[in-house]
Protein backbone atom coordinates (compact mmCIF):
# COMPACT_ATOMS: atom_id res chain seq x y z
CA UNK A 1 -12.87 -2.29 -13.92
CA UNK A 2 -11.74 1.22 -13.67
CA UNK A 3 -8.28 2.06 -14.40
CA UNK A 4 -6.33 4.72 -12.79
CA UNK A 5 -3.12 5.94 -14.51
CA UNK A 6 -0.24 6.69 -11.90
CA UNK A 7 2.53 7.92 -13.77
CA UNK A 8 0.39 11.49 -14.68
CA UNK A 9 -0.27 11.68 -11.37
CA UNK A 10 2.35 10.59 -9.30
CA UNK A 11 5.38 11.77 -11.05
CA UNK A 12 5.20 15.75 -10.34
CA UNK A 13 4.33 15.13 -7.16
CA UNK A 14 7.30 12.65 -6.28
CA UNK A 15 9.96 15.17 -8.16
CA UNK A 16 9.00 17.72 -5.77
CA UNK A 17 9.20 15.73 -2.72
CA UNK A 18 12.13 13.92 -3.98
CA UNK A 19 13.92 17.70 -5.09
CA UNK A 20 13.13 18.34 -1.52
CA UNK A 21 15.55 15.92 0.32
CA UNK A 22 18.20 15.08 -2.25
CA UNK A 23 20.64 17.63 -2.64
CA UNK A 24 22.92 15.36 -5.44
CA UNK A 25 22.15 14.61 -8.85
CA UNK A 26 20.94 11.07 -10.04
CA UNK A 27 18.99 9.26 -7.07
CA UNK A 28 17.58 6.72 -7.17
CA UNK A 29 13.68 7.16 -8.55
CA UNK A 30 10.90 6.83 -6.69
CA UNK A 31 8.82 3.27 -7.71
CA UNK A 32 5.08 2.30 -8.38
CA UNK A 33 3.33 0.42 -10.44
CA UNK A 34 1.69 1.89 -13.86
CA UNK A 35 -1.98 1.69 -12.89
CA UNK A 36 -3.99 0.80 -9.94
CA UNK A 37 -8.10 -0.07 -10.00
CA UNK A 38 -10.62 2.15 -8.54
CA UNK A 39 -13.59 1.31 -5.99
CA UNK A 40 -12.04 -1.69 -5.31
CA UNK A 41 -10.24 -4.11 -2.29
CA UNK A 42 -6.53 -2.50 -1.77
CA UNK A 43 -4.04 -4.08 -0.04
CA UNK A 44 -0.94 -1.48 1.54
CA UNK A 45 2.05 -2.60 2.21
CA UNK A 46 5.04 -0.40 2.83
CA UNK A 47 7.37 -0.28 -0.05
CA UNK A 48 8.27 -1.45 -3.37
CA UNK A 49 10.31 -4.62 -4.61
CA UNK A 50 11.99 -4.77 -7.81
CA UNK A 51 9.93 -7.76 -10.00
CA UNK A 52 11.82 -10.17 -11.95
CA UNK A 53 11.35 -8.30 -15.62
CA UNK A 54 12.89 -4.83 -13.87
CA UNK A 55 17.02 -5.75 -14.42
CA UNK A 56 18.65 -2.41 -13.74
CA UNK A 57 17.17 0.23 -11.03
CA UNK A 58 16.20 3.31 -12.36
CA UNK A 59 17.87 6.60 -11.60
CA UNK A 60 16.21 10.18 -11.49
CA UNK A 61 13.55 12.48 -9.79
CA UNK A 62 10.70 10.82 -11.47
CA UNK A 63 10.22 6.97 -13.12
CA UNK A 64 9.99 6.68 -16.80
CA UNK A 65 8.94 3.25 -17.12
CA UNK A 66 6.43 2.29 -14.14
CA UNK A 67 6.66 -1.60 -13.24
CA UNK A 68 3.37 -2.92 -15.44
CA UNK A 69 -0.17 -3.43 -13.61
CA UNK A 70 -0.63 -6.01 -10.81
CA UNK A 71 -4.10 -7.82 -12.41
CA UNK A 72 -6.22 -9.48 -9.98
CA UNK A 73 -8.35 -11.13 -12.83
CA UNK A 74 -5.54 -13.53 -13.95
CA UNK A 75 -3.60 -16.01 -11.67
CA UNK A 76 -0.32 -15.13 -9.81
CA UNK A 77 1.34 -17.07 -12.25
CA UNK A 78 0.28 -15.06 -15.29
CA UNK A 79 1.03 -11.85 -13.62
CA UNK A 80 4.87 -13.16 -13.23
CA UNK A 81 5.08 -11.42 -10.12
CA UNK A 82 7.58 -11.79 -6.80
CA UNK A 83 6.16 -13.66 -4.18
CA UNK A 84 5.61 -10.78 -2.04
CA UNK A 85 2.03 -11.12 -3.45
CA UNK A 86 1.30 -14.53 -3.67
CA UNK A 87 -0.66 -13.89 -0.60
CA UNK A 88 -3.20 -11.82 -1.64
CA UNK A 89 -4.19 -14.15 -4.58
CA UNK A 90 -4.63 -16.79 -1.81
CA UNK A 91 -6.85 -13.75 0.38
CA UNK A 92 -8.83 -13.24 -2.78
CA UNK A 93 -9.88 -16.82 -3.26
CA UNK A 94 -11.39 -16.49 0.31
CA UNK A 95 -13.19 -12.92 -0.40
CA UNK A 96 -14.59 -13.67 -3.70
CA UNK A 97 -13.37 -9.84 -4.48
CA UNK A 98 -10.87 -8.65 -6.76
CA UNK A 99 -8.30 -6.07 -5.55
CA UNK A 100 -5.74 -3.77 -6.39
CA UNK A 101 -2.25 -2.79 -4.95
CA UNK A 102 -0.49 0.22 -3.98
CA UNK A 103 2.34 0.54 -1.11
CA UNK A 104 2.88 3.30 1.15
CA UNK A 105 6.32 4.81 -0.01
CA UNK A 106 8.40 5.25 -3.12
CA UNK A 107 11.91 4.60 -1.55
CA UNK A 108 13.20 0.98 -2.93
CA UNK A 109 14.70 -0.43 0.10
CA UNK A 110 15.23 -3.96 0.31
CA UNK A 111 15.37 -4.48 4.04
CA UNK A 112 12.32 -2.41 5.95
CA UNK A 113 14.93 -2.58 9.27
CA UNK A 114 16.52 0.40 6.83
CA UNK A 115 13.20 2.31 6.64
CA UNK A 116 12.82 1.84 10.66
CA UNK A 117 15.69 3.40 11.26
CA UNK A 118 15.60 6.67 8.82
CA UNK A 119 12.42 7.22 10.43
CA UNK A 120 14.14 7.61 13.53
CA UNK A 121 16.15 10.72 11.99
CA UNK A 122 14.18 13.90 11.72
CA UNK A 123 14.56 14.82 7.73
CA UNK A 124 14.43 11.38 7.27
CA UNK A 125 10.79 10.63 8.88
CA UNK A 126 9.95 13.57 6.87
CA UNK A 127 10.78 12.43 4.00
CA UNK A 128 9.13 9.60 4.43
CA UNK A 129 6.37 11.27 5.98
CA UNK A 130 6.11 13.59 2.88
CA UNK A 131 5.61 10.18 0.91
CA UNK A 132 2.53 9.10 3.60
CA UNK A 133 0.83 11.81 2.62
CA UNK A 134 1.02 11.38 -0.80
CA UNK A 135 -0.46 8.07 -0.87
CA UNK A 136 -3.29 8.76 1.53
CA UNK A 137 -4.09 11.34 -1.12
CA UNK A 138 -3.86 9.09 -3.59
CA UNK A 139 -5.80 6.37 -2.13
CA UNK A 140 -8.91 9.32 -1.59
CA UNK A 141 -8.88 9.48 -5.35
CA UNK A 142 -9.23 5.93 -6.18
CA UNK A 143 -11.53 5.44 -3.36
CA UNK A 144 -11.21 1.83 -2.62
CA UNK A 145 -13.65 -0.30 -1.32
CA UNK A 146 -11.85 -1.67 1.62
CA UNK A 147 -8.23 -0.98 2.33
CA UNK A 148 -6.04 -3.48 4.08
CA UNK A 149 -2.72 -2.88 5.50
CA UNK A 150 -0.50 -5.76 5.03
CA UNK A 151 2.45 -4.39 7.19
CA UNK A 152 2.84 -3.80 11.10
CA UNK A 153 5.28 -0.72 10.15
CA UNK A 154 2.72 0.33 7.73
CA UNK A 155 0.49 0.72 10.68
CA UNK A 156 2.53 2.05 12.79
CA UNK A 157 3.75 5.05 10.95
CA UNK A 158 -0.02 5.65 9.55
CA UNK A 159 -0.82 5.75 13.31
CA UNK A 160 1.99 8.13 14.07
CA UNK A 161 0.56 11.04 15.72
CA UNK A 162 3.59 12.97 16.69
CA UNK A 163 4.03 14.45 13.04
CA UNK A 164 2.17 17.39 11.56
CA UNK A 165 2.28 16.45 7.62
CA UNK A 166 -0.58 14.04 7.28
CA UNK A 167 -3.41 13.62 9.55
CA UNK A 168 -5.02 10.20 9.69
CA UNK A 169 -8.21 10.98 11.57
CA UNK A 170 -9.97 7.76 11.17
CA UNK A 171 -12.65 6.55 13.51
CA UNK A 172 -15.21 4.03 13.98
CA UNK A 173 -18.60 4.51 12.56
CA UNK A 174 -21.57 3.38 13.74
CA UNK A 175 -21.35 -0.29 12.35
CA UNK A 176 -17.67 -0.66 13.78
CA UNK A 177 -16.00 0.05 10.50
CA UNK A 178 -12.95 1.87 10.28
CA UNK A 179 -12.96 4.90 8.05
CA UNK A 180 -10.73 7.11 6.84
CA UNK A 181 -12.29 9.80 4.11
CA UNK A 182 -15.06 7.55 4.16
CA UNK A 183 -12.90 4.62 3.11
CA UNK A 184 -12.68 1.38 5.12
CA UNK A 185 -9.71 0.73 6.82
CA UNK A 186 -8.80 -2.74 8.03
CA UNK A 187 -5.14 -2.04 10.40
CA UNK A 188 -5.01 -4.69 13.81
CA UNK A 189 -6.43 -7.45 12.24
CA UNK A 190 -4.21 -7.88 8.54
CA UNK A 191 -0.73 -6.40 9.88
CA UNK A 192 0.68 -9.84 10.17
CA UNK A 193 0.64 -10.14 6.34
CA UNK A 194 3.74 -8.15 6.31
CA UNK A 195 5.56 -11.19 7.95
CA UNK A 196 7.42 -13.49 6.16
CA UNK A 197 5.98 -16.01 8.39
CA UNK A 198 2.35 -14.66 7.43
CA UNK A 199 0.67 -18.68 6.86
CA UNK A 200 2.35 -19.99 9.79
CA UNK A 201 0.83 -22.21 12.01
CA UNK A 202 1.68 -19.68 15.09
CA UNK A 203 -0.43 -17.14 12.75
CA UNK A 204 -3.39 -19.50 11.88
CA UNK A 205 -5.92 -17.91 14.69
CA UNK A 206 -4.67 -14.39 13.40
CA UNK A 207 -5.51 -15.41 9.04
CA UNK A 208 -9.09 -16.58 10.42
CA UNK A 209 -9.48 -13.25 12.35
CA UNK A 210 -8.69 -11.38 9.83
CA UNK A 211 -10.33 -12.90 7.30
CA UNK A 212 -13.67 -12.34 9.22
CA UNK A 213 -13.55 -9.18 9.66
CA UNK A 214 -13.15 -8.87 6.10
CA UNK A 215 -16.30 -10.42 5.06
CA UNK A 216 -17.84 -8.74 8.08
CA UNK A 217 -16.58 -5.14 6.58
CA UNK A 218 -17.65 -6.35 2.85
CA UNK A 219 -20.79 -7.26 3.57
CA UNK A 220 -21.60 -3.89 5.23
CA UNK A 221 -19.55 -1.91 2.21
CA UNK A 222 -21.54 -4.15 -0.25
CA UNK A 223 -24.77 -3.73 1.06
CA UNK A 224 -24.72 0.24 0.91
CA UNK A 225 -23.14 0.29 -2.52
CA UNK A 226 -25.94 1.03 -5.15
């Protein structure tokens, strides 16, 4: 298991973007967790909750205290998480992979209907555009072995191709995989996930799909891995 650090790395980055688009002192920091694993399953999702040991949100251009490591290798219930990711410790049990965590944006917002409609206003789709682009980076460095979006507005802004500040070119390859940088990408298939109504019955057909093409897109990963 290789860890990756984010505070280092994350923090100049999000004081500039953050500097950027708040023009008053003491917003609210940007959020992430302290580490992340490389070359390993990441789920996306689209931005971060406060967990149960984080009492007081943090103010300021850049986060002091990151929330602590999401660790695949223990249960759910060690990890005292928030439910949010109860989900992908029930994914892993079916993919026989561990994984790793990261969401798209920074912004704590605690209803995404708020995100949807600041990216309807120009400076704020930028800003979280600005955010996007930062992550894509980000995931390029860790260089996951399978990325899978677990949010339909996730998709839909990664997809997005009436902006200028990222550019998502991914494309099939040969065996059908979806690659960005060279990293698989799984998008139609796992943006259910971000519904709270994600192990539904109505959503049963959609879990097995997507679960498929996981193991599909493993076993190709796995096999060309030395």
């Amino acid at each position: 298991m290789e860890i990756f650090t984010l505070k280092e790395y994350l923090n100049p980055k999000l004081k500039k973007i953050w500097s950027n688009y708040y023009s008053y002192d003491n917003p609210i920091a940007p959020m992430f967790p302290e580490s992340v694993v490389k070359n390993e399953v990441l789920f996306l999702s689209l931005n971060p909750s406060l967990p149960p040991f984080v009492k007081d949100v943090e103010n300021g251009f850049t986060q002091s205290n990151p929330w602590r490591f999401l660790n695949s290798r223990i249960s759910y219930e060690e990890n005292e998480s928030v439910p949010h990711f109860k989900k992908f410790f029930k994914i892993q049990k079916e993919i026989s992979e561990n994984w790793t965590f990261l969401d798209l944006l920074y912004l704590r917002k605690s209803k995404q209907l708020d995100i949807e409609n600041s990216y309807k206003i120009e400076n704020d789709r930028n800003f979280i555009l600005e955010q996007v682009k930062l992550t894509l980076d980000l995931i390029t460095e860790i260089n996951p072995k399978l990325v899978i979006v677990a949010n339909s507005f996730t998709e839909k802004i990664i997809h997005d191709k009436n902006q200028t500040i990222f550019n998502f070119n991914a494309s099939l390859d040969n065996d059908f995989v979806y690659r960005y940088n060279n990293i698989p990408f799984i998008t139609r298939e796992s943006k259910f996930l971000g519904s709270r109504f994600w192990d539904s019955e109505k959503n049963k057909g959609r879990y097995e799909n997507m679960i498929n093409e996981v193991h599909r897109v493993l076993k190709i990963v796995n096999k060309k891995t030395p």
